[in-house]
Protein backbone atom coordinates (compact mmCIF):
# COMPACT_ATOMS: atom_id res chain seq x y z
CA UNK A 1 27.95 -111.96 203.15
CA UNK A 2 29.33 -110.46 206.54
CA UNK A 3 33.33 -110.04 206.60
CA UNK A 4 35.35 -109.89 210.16
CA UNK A 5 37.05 -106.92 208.97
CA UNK A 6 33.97 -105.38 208.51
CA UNK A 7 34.26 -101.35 209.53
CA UNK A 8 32.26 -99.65 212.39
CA UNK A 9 29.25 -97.78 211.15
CA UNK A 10 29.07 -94.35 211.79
CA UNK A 11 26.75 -94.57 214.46
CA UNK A 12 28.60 -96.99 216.72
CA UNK A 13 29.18 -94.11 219.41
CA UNK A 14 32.60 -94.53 221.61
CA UNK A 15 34.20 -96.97 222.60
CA UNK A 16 34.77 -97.43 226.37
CA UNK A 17 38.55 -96.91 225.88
CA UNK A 18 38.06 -93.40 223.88
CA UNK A 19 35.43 -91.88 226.40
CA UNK A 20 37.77 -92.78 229.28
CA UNK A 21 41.02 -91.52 227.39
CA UNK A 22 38.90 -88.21 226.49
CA UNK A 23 37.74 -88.06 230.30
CA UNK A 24 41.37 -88.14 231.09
CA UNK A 25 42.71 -85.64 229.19
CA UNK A 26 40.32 -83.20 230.37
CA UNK A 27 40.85 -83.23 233.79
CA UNK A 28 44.47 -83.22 233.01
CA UNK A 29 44.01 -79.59 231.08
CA UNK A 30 41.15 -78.44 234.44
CA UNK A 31 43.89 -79.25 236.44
CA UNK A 32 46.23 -77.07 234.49
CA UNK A 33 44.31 -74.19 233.77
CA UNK A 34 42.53 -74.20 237.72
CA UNK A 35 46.51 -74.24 239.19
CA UNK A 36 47.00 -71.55 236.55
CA UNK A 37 44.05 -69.36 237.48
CA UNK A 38 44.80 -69.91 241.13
CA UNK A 39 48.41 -68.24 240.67
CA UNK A 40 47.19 -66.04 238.45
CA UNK A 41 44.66 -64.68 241.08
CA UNK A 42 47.84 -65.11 243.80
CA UNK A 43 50.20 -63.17 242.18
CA UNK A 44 47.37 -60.57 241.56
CA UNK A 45 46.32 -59.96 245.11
CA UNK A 46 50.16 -59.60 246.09
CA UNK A 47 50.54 -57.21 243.99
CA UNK A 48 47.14 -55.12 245.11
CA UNK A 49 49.01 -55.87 248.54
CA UNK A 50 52.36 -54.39 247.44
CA UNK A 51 50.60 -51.48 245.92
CA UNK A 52 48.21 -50.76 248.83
CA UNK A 53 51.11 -50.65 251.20
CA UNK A 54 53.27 -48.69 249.23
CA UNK A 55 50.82 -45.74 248.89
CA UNK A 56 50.05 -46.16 252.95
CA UNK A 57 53.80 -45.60 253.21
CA UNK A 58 54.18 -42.99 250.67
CA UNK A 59 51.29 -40.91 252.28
CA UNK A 60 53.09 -41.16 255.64
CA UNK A 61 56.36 -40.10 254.84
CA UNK A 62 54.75 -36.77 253.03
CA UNK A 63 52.86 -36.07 255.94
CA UNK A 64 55.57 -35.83 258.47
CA UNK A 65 57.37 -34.65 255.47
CA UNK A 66 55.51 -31.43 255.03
CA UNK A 67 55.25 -31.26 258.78
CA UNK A 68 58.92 -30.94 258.99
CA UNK A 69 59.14 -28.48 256.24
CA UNK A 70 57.75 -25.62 257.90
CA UNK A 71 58.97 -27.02 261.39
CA UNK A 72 60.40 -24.09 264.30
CA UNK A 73 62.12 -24.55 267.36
CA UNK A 74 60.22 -23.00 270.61
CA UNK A 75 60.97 -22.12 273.71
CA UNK A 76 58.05 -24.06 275.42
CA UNK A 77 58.62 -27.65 273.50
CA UNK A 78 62.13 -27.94 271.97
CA UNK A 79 63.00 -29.98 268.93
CA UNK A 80 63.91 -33.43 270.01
CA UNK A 81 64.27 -36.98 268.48
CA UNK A 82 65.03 -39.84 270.83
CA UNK A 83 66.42 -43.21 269.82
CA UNK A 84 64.36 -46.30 271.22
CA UNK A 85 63.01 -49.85 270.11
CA UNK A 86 60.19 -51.44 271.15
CA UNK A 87 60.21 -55.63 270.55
CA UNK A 88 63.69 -55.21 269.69
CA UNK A 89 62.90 -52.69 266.48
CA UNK A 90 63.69 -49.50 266.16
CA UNK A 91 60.30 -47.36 267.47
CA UNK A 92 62.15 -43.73 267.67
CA UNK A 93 60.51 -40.58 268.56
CA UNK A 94 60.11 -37.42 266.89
CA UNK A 95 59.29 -34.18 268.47
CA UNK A 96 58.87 -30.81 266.86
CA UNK A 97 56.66 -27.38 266.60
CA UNK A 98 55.24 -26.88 263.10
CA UNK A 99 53.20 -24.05 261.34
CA UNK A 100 51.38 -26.57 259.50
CA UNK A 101 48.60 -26.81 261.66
CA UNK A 102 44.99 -26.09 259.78
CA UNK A 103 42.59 -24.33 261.87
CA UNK A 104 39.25 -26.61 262.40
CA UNK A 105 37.13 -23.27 264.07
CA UNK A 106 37.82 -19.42 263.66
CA UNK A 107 37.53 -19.06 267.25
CA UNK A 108 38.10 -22.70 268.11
CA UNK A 109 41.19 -22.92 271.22
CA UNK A 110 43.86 -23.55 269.55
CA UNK A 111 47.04 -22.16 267.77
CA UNK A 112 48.39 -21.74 264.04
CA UNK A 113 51.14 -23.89 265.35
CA UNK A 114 50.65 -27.50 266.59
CA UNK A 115 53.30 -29.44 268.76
CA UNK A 116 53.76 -33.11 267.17
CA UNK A 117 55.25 -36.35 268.08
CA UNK A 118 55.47 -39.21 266.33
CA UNK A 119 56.23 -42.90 267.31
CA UNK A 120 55.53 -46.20 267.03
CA UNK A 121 53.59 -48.30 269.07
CA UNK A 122 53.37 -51.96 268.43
CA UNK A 123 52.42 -52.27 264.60
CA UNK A 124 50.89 -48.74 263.90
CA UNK A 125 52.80 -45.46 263.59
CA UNK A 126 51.11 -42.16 265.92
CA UNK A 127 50.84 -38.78 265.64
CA UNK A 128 50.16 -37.03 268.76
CA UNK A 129 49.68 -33.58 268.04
CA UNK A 130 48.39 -30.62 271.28
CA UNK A 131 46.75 -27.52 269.29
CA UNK A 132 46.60 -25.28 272.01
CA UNK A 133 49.97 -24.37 273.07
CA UNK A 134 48.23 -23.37 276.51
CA UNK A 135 46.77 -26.73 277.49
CA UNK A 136 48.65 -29.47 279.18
CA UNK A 137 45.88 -32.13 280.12
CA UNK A 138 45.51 -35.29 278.45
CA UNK A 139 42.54 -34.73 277.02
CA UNK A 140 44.03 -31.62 274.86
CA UNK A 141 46.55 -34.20 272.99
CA UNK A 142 44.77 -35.80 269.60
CA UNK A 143 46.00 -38.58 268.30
CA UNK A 144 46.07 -40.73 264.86
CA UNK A 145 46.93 -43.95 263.50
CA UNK A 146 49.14 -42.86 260.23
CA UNK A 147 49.86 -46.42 259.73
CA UNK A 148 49.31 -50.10 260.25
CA UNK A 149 51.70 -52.77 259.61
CA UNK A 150 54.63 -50.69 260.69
CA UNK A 151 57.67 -53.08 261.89
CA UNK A 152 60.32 -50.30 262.24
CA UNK A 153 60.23 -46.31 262.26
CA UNK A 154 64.14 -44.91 262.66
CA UNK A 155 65.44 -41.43 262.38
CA UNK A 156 68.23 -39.97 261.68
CA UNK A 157 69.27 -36.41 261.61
CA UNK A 158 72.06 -34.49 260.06
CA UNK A 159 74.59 -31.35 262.00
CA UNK A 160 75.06 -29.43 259.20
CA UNK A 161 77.86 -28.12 261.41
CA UNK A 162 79.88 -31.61 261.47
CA UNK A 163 78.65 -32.90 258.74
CA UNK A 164 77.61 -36.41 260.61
CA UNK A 165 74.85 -38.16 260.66
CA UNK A 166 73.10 -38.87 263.98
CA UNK A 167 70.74 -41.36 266.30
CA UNK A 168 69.47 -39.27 268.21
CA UNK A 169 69.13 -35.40 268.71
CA UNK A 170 69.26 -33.45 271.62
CA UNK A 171 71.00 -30.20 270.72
CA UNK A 172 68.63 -27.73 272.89
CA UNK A 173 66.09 -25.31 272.69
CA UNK A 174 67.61 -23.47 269.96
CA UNK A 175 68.49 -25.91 266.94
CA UNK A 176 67.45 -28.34 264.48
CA UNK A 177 69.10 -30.67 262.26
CA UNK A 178 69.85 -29.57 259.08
CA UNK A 179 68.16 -32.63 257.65
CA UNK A 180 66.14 -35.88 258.31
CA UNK A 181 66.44 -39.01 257.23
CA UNK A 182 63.25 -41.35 257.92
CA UNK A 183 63.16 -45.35 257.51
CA UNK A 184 59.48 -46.26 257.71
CA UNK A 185 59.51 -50.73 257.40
CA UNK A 186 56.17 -52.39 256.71
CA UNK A 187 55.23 -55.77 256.68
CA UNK A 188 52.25 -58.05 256.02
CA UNK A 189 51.38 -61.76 256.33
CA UNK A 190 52.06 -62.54 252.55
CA UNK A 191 55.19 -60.64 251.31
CA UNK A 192 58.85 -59.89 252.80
CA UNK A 193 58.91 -56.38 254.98
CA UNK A 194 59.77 -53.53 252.53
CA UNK A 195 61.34 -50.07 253.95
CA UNK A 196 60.55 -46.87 252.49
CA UNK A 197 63.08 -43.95 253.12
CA UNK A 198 62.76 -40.37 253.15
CA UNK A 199 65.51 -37.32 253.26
CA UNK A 200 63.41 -33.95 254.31
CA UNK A 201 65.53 -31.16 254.32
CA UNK A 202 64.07 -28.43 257.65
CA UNK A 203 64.06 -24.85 256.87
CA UNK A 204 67.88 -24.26 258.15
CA UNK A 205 69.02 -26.30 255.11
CA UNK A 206 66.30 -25.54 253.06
CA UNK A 207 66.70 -21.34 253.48
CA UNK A 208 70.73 -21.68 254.23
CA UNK A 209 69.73 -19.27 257.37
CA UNK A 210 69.40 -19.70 260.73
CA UNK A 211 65.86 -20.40 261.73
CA UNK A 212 64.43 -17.47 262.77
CA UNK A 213 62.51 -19.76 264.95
CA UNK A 214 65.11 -19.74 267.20
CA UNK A 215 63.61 -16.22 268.68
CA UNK A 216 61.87 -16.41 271.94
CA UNK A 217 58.35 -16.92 271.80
């Protein structure tokens, strides 16, 4: 005797209703976890980004850092920093003598000195640097991308005997600022500029003497 009410057997299978509700519900949690994974993987390469640039900036400032350290004023290429822009951002220029310089060759032509510049030029910060204090051709200047992505590069440098802080310096052959303040501003497609700052202290401030640079040649 057959009943309406009678139950489903077990192996009825789905009903169209369940298999569409179950199809539903798991797109709804791909959906989820794919926008999840896709932020996830976002938020990761920013950060490799922010990272990457941050050690690019870190490694520039020590470099002209260390340069500046052991900086001297000569006779033959004074100390100089120049205020300028390029694209409406500051682009300034730094000029100085340093003892920093590594010899490549024993008897290679060239000095235990080095004369640098640095600067920006469109995106990338240069170093120009002329080994041999003897040559003046083109061809005797290296140069070197430090970095890429560079927006701004400013300078600042301190008179120890005012006590101000300055744009520009242009005090002659025989001085240097007391101190430096460098603002180096990258940038990339993906993340707001950052600026990275740097206070480097030149042998007059760090010694508390004169620089006995100051000597003739």
């Amino acid at each position: 005797m057959s009943s309406k009410n009678q139950s489903r057997r077990p192996d009825a299978g789905f009903t169209l209703i369940e298999v569409l509700l179950a199809v539903a519900i798991l797109a709804i949690i791909s959906a989820i976890v794919s926008v999840s994974f896709a932020t996830t993987i976002r938020l990761r390469d920013r950060a490799l980004e922010d990272v990457a640039r941050e050690h690019l900036a870190r490694n520039a400032l020590r470099l002209i850092a260390d340069e500046l350290t052991v900086s001297r004023v000569s006779r033959k290429f004074r100390w100089f920093g120049q205020n300028a822009d390029e694209e409406n951002r500051p682009a300034d220029l730094l000029g100085f003598t340093t003892s920093a310089n590594p010899r490549v060759m024993p008897n290679a032509l060239e000095s235990d000195v080095a004369h640098i510049v640095y600067t920006r030029k469109k995106d990338r910060l240069i170093r120009y640097s002329l080994r041999n204090p003897n040559a003046f051709t083109a061809d005797a200047v290296d140069w070197t991308d430090i970095a890429d992505g560079v927006l701004e590069f400013n300078i600042r440098y301190y008179h120890k005997r005012t006590g101000v802080w300055l744009d520009q310096w242009d005090e002659g052959v025989s001085s240097m600022p007391a101190g430096i303040m460098i603002e180096l501003t990258l940038g990339n497609p993906t993340s707001p500029p950052r600026t990275y700052t740097a206070w480097v202290p030149t042998p007059q401030l760090a010694t508390g003497q004169k620089s006995p640079a100051a000597q003739p040649k």
